[in-house]
Protein backbone atom coordinates (compact mmCIF):
# COMPACT_ATOMS: atom_id res chain seq x y z
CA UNK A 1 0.00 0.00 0.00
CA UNK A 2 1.83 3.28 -1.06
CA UNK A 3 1.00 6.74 0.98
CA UNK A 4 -1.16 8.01 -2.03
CA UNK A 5 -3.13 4.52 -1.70
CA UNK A 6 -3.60 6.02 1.68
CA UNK A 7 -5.02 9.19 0.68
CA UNK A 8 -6.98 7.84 -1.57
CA UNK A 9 -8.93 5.87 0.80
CA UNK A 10 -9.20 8.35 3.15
CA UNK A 11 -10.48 10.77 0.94
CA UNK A 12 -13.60 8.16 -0.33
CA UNK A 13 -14.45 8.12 3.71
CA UNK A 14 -15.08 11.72 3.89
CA UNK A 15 -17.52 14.17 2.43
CA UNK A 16 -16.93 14.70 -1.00
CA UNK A 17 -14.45 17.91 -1.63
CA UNK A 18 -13.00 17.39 1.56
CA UNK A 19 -9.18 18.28 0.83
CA UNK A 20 -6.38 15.33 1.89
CA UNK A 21 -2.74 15.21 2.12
CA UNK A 22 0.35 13.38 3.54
CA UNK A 23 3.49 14.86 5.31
CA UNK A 24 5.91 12.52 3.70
CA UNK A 25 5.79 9.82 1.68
CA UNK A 26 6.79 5.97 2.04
CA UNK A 27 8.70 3.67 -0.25
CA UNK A 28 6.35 1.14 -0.97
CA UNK A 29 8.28 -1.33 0.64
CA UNK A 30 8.25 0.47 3.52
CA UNK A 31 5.91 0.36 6.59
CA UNK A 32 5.16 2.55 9.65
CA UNK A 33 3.94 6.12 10.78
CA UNK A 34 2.07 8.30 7.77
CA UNK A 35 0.49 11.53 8.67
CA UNK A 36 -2.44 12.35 7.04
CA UNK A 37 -3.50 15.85 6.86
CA UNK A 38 -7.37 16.74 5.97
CA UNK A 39 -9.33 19.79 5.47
CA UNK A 40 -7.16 23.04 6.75
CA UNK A 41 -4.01 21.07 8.06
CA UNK A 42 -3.60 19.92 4.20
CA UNK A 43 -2.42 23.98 4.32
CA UNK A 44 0.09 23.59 7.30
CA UNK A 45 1.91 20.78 5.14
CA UNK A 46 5.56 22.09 4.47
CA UNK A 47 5.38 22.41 8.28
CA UNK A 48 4.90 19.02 9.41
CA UNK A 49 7.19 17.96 6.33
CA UNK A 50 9.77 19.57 7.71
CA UNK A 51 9.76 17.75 10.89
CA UNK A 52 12.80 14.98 11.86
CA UNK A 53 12.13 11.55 11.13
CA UNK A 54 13.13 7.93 12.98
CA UNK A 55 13.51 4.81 11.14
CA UNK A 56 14.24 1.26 11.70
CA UNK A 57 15.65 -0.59 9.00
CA UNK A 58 17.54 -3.92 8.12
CA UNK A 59 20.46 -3.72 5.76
CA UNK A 60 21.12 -7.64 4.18
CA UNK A 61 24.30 -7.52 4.26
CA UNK A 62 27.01 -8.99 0.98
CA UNK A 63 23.82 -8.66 -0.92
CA UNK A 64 23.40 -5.66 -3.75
CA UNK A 65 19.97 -4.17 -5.11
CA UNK A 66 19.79 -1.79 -8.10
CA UNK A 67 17.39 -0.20 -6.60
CA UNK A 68 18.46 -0.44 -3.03
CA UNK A 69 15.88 -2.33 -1.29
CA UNK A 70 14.49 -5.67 -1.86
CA UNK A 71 11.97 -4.82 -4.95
CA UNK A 72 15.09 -4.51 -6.89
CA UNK A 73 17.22 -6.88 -9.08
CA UNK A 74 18.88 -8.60 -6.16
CA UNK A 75 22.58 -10.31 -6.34
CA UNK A 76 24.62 -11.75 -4.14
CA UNK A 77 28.13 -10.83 -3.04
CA UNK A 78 29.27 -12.50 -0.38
CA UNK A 79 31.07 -9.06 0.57
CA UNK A 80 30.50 -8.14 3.85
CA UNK A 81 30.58 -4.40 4.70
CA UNK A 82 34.04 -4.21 6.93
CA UNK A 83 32.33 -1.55 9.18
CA UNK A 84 28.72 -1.44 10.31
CA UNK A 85 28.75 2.23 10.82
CA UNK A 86 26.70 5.28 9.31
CA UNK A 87 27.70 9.11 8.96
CA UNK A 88 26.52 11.36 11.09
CA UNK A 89 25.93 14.90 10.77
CA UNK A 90 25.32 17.00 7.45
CA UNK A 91 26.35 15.09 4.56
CA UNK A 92 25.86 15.23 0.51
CA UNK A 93 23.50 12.91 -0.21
CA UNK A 94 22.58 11.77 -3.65
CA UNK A 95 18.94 10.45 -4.36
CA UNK A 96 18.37 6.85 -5.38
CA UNK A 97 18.24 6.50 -9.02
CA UNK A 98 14.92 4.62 -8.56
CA UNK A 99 13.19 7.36 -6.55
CA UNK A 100 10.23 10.14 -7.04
CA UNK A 101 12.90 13.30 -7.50
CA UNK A 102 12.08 14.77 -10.31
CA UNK A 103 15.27 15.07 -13.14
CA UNK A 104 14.48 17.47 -16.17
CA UNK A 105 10.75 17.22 -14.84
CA UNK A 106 10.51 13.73 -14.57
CA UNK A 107 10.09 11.41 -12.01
CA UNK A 108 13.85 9.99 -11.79
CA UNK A 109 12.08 6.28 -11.38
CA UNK A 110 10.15 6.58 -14.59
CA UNK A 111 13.85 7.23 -16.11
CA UNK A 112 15.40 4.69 -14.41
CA UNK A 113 12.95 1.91 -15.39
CA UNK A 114 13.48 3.00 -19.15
CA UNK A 115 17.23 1.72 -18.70
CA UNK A 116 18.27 5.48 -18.83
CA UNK A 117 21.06 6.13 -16.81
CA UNK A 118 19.94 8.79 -14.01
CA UNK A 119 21.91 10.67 -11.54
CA UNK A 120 19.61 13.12 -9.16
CA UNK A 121 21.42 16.08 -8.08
CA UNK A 122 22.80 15.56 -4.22
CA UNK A 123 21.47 17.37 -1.84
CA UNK A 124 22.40 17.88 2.02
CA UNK A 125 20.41 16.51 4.56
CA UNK A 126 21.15 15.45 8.17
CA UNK A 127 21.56 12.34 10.00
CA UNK A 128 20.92 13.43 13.59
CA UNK A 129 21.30 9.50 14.92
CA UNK A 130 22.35 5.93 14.27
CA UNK A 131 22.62 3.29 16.42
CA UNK A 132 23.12 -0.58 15.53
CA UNK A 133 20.46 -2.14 17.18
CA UNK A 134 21.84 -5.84 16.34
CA UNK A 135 23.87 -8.01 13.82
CA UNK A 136 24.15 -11.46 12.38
CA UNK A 137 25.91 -12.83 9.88
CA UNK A 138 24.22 -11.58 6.83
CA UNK A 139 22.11 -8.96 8.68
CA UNK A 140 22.36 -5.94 10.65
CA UNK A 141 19.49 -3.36 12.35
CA UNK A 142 19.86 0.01 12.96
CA UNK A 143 17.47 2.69 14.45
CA UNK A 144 18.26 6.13 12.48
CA UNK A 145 17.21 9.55 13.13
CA UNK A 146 17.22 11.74 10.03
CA UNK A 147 16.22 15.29 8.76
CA UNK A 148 13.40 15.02 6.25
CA UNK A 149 14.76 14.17 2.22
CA UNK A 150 16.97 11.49 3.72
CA UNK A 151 17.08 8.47 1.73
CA UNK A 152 17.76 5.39 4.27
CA UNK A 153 18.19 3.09 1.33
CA UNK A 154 21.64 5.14 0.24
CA UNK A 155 22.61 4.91 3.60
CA UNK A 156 22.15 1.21 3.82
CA UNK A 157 23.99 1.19 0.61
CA UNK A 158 26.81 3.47 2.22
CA UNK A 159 28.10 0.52 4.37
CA UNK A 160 29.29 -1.66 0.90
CA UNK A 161 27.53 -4.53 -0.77
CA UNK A 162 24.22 -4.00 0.96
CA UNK A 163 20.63 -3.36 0.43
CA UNK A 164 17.69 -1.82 3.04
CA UNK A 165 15.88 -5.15 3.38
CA UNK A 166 13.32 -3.81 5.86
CA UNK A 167 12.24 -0.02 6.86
CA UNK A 168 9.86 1.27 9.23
CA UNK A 169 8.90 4.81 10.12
CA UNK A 170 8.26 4.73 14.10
CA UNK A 171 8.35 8.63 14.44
CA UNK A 172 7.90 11.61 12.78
CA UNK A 173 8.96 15.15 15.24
CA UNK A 174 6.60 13.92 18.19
CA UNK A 175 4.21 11.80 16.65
CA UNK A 176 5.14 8.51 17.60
CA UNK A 177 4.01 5.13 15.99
CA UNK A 178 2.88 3.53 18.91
CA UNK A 179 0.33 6.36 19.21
CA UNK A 180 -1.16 5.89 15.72
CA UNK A 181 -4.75 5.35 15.09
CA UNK A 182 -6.49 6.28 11.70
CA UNK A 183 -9.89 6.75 13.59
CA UNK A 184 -8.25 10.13 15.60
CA UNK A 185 -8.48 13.64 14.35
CA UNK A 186 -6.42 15.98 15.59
CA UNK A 187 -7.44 19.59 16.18
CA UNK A 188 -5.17 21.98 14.51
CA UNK A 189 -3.76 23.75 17.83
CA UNK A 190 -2.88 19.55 18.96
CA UNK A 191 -1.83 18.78 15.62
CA UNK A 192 0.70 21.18 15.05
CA UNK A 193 1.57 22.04 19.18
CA UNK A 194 5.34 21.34 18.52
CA UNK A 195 5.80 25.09 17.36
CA UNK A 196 6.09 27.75 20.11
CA UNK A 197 3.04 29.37 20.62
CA UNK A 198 2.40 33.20 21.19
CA UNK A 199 -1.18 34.25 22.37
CA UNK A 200 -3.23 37.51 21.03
CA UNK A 201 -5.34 40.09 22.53
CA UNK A 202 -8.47 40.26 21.01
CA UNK A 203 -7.27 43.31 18.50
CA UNK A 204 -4.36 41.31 17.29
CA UNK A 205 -6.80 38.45 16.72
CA UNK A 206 -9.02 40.75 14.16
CA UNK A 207 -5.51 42.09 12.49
CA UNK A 208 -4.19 38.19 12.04
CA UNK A 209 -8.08 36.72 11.34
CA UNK A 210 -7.33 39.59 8.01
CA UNK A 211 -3.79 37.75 7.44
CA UNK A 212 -2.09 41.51 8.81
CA UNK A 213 1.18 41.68 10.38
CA UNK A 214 1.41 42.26 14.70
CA UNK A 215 3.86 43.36 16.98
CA UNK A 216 5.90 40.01 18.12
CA UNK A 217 5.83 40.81 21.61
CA UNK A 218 2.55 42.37 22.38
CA UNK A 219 0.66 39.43 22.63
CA UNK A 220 2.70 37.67 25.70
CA UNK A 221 6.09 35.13 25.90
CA UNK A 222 6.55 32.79 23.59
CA UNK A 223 6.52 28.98 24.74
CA UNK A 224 8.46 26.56 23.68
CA UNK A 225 6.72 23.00 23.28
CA UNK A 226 9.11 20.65 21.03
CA UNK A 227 12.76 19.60 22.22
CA UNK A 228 13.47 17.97 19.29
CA UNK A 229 16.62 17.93 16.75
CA UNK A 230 14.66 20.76 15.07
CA UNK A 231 13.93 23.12 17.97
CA UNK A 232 11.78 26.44 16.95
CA UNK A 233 13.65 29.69 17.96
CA UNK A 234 11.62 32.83 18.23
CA UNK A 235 12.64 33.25 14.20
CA UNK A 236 10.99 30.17 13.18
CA UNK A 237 7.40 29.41 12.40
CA UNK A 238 5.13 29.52 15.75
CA UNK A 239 1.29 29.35 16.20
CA UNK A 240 -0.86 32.50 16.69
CA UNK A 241 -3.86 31.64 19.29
CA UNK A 242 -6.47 33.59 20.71
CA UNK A 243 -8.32 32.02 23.80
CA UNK A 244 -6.47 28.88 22.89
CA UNK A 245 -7.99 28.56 19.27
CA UNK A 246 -5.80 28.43 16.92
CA UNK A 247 -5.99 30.98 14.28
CA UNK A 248 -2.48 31.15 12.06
CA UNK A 249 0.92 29.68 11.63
CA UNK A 250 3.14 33.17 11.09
CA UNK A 251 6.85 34.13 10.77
CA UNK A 252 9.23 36.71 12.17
CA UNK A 253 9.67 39.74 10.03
CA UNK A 254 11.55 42.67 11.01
CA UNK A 255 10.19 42.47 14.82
CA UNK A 256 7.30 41.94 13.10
CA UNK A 257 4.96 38.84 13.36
CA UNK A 258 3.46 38.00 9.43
CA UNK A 259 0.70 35.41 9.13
CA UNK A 260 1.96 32.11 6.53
CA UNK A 261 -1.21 30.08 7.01
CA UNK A 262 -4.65 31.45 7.87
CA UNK A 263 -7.06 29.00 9.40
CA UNK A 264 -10.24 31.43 10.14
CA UNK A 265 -11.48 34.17 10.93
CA UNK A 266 -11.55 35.76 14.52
């Protein structure tokens, strides 16, 4: 089942027009946490996209996949990786051939399964953690923590002849796995509670309801609610409320606080 399977079928169980989203998409081989965003929070996306992520994954080890995961043309080696150890930190990381980056404005997969050769540009992305969670002979398990646009699978692949065998999302910023229930809607304010929130009077709550700019400080301290990798400083994205309701997601600008996302109205 792929993550726009998922929206699909969530979109046929509500009333018809009722806008639907995802904040990040899963290989199909892949299993574990998918958020699904519907009706306003489809609007807050780039948001929770941006959010770290936590994987577990087995890497078959002296095994190679041309794809880098087990739905690939699979051959074996017998080369096992020296070291079982990932990079850490920023690195330059170069998208799979067989993945959904877009090369001259096509999917590079669609490319890839044409025989064309491929190469996606590389791009930087963070590996906050990575721990070996066990090893055998011919298999290994690690638990990563990643900024978002990591590719797991070219991590896997990193270590030598190997191949992501297995990969499950168990986090995404706070949400975790076992928390997970597709019969719970989140309220806005819950949903998106890891960004510091800053409360208005009720004249700043007219000015934002009309997407205008406020004063950052009049409205009271901010408050910081997420401690992860990704911490929100006062110049990051934060939550305008007003008598706890939620009302806009807005950024700093020149002491000045400018509504991104509207949700309503005061």
């Amino acid at each position: 089942m792929t993550s726009h399977d998922v929206v699909a079928r969530v979109r046929r169980e509500l009333p018809r027009g009722t806008r639907v989203g995802h904040a990040g998409t899963l290989d199909p081989f892949a299993t574990g946490l998918l958020l699904v965003l519907v009706g306003r929070l489809t609007r807050a996306q780039r948001f929770l996209l941006a959010l770290p992520k936590t994987y577990r994954a087995v890497a078959r080890l002296g095994w190679t996949s041309d794809t880098g995961d087990r739905d690939g043309r699979l051959e074996q080696t017998g080369r096992l990786p020296a070291r079982l150890e990932l990079p850490l930190g920023d690195i330059e990381q170069r998208p799979p051939a067989y993945s959904a980056v877009k090369v001259s404005g096509e999917r590079a997969y669609a490319r890839a399964r044409r025989g064309e050769a491929v190469e996606p540009e590389p791009r930087r992305v963070t590996v906050h953690r990575a721990e070996l969670l066990w090893h055998e002979p011919e298999r290994a398990a690690f638990e990563i923590e990643c900024s978002t646009g990591t590719y797991v699978r070219s991590l896997i692949g990193g270590l030598g002849d190997a191949y992501c065998e297995e990969l499950q999302r168990t986090a995404i910023g706070p949400f975790r796995l076992e928390d997970a229930d597709p019969a719970r809607l989140l309220a806005p304010n819950e949903a998106l509670g890891f960004l510091p929130e800053q409360a208005l009077d009720d004249e700043q709550a007219l000015a934002v309801g009309h997407g205008r700019r406020v004063r950052g400080e009049a409205g009271g301290p901010l408050r910081e609610t997420h401690a992860g990798p990704l911490r929100e400083t006062d110049a990051g994205p934060l939550r305008l409320t007003h008598r706890g309701r939620l009302l806009a997601l807005a950024e700093a600008r020149a002491g000045e606080l400018q509504p991104v996302v509207v949700f309503a109205p005061r």
